[in-house]
Structure formats: structure tokens, C-alpha cells
C-alpha atoms as a PDB file:
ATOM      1  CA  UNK A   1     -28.579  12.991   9.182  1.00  0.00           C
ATOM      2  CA  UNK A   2     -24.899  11.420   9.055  1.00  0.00           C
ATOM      3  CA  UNK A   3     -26.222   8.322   9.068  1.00  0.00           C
ATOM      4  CA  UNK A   4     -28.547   9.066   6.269  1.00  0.00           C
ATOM      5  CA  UNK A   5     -24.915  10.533   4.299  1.00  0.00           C
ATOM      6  CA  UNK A   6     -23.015   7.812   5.430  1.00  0.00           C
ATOM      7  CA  UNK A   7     -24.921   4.907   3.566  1.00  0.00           C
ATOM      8  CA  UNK A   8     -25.444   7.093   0.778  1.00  0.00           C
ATOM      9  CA  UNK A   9     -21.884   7.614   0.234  1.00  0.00           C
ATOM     10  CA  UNK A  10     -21.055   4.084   1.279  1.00  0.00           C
ATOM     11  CA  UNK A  11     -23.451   2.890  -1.553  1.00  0.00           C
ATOM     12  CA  UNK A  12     -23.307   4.986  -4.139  1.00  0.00           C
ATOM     13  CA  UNK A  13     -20.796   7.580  -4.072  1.00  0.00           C
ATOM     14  CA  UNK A  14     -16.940   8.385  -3.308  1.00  0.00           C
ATOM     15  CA  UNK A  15     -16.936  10.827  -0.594  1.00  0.00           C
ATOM     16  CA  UNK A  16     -13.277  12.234  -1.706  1.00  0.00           C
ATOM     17  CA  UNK A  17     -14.192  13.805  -4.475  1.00  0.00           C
ATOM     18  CA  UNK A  18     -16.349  17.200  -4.681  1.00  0.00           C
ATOM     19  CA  UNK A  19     -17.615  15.901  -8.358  1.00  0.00           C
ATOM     20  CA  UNK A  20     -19.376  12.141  -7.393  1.00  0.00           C
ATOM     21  CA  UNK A  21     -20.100   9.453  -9.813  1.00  0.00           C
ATOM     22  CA  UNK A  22     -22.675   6.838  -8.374  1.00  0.00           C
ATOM     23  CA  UNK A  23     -21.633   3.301  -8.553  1.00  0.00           C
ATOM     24  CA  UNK A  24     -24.899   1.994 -10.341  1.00  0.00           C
ATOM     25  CA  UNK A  25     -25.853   4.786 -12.967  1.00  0.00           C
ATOM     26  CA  UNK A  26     -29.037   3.162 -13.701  1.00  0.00           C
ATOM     27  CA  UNK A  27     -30.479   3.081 -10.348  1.00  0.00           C
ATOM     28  CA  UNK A  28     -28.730   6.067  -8.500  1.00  0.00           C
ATOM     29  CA  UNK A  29     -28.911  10.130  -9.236  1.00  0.00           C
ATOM     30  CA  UNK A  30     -25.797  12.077  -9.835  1.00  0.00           C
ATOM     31  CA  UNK A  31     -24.768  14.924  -8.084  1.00  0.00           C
ATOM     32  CA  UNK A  32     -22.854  18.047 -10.146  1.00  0.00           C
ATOM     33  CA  UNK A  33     -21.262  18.889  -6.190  1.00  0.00           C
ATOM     34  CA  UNK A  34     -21.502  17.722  -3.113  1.00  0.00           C
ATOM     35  CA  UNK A  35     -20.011  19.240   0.049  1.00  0.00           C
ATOM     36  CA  UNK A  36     -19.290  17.583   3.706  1.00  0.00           C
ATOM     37  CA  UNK A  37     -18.608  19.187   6.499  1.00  0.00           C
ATOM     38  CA  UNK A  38     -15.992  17.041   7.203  1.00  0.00           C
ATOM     39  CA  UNK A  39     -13.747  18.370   4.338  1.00  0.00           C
ATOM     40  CA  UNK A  40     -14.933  22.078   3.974  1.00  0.00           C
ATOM     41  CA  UNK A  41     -13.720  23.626   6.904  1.00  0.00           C
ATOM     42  CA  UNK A  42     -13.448  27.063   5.187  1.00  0.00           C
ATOM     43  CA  UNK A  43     -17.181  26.791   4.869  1.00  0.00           C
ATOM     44  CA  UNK A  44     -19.724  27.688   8.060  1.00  0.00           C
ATOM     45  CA  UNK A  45     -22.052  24.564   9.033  1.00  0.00           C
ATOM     46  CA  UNK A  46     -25.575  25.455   8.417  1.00  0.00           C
ATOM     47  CA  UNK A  47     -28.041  27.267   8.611  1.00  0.00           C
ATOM     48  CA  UNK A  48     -25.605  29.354   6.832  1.00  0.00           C
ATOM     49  CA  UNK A  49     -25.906  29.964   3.655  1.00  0.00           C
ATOM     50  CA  UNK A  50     -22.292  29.769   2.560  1.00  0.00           C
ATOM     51  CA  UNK A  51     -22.538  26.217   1.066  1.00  0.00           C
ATOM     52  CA  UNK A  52     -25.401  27.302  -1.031  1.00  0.00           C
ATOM     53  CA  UNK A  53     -23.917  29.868  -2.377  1.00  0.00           C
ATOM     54  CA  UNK A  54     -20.800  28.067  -3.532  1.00  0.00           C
ATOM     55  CA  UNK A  55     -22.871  25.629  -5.098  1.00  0.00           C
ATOM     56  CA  UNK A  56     -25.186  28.197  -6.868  1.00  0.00           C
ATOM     57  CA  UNK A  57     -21.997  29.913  -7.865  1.00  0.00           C
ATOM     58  CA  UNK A  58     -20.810  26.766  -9.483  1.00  0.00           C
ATOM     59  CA  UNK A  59     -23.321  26.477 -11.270  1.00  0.00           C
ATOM     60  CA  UNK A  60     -23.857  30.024 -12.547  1.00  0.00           C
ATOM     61  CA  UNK A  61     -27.107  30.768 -10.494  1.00  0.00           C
ATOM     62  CA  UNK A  62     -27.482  33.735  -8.305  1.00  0.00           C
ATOM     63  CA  UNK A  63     -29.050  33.781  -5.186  1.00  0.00           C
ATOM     64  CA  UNK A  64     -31.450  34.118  -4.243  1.00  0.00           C
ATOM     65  CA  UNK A  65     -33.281  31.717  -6.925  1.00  0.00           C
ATOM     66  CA  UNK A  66     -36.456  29.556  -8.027  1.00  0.00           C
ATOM     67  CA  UNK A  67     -34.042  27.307  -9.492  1.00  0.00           C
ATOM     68  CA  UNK A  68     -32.852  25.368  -6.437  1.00  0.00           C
ATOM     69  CA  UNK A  69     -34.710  23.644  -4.234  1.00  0.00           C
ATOM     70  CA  UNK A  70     -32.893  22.530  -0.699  1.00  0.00           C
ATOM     71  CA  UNK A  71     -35.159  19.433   0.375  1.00  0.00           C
ATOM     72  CA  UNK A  72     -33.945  18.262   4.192  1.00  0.00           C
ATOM     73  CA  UNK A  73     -35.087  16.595   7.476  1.00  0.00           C
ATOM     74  CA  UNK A  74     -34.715  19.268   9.961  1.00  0.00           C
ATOM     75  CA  UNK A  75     -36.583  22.068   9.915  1.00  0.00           C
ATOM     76  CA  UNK A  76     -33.861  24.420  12.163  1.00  0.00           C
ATOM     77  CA  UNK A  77     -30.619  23.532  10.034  1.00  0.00           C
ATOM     78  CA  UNK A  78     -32.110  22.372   6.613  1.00  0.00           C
ATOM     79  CA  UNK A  79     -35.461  24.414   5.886  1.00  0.00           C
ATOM     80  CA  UNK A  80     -34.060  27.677   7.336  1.00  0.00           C
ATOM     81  CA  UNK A  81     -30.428  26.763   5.256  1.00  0.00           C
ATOM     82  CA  UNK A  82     -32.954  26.970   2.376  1.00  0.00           C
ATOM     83  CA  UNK A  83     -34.367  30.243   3.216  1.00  0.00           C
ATOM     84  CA  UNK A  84     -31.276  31.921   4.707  1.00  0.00           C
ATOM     85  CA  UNK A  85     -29.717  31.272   0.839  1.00  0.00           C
ATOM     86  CA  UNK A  86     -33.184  32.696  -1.157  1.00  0.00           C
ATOM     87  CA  UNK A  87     -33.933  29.375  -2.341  1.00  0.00           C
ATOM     88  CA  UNK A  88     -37.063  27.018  -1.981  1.00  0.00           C
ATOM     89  CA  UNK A  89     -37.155  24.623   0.639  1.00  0.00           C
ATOM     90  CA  UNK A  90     -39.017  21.160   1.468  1.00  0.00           C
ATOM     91  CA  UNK A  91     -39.343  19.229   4.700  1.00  0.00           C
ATOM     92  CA  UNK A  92     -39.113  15.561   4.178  1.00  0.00           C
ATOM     93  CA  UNK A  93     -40.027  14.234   7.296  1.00  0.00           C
ATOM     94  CA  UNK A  94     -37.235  11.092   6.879  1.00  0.00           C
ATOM     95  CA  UNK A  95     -37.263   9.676  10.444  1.00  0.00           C
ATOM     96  CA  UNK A  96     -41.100   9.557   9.987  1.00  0.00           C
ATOM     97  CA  UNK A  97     -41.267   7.978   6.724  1.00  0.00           C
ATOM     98  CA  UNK A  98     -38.498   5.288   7.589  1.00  0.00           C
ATOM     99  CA  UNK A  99     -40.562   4.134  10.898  1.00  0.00           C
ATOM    100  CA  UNK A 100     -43.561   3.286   9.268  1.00  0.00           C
END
């Protein structure tokens, strides 16, 4: 998974700010926040739900919601993240995908 974040943010994003503008608008999503473990220490690692909640704060949702979907590669950490916050989850099976 921090490899996966690390050329993300290398391509496409600046990792110091918490409000990201990707390099190539045309070819790359845009995220509202994005958080990193590496400079939130105030905020638990997951599976708890304290980054989701900050985010669905930001944006005026409360939890637990329809409206956000967590999508991750580990079931443990990113699926139960999801379900620990009230949200819906999906399991994108990354390492499995990339291999083939």
C-alpha cells in the first residue's frame, strides 16, 4: 500500500498539502482531502475510524453514511476501516489485478 501512495503522489499529487491538485487535470481525479499517516499523528492508523470521520466531517456528512464508499486492498485495515466508520466498503484485490 505505500508503494501504491507513493507513485500516486509522485505522479500526480503534492503530498504537503491536505487539499491536492493533480498535475494533469485531464487524465487524473481530484481529491477534496487526503490524509497520510505520515503527517497526522493526532489521528489513530486504521482500522480506526478517526480519519473517516474527519473527512466526513469536512465534508458535512455524518457517519455512519451511504454516501461514502472506502474502496482498499486489505481486507483487515481497509474493508473493516470502512465498516468500523458506517460507510460502504469495496475490496479491490490490487496485488492481484497488477500480476496478471
Amino acid at each position: 500500500t505505500d508503494k501504491t501512495v507513493n507513485v500516486m503522489l509522485e505522479k500526480h499529487w503534492n503530498p504537503a498539502t491536505e487539499s491536492a491538485v493533480p498535475k494533469n487535470k485531464e487524465a487524473s481525479p481530484s481529491f477534496d482531502i487526503i490524509l497520510s499517516r505520515d503527517n497526522n499523528q493526532d489521528i489513530p492508523p486504521k482500522p480506526h475510524p478517526a480519519s473517516l470521520e474527519y473527512i466526513a466531517s469536512k465534508w458535512s456528512i455524518d457517519l455512519p453514511s451511504k454516501d461514502i464508499l472506502m474502496v482498499g486492498d486489505n481486507l483487515k485495515h481497509d474493508v473493516g476501516f470502512g465498516k468500523a466508520a458506517g460507510v460502504s466498503t469495496a475490496f479491490f484485490d490490487f496485488h492481484r489485478v497488477c500480476n496478471n
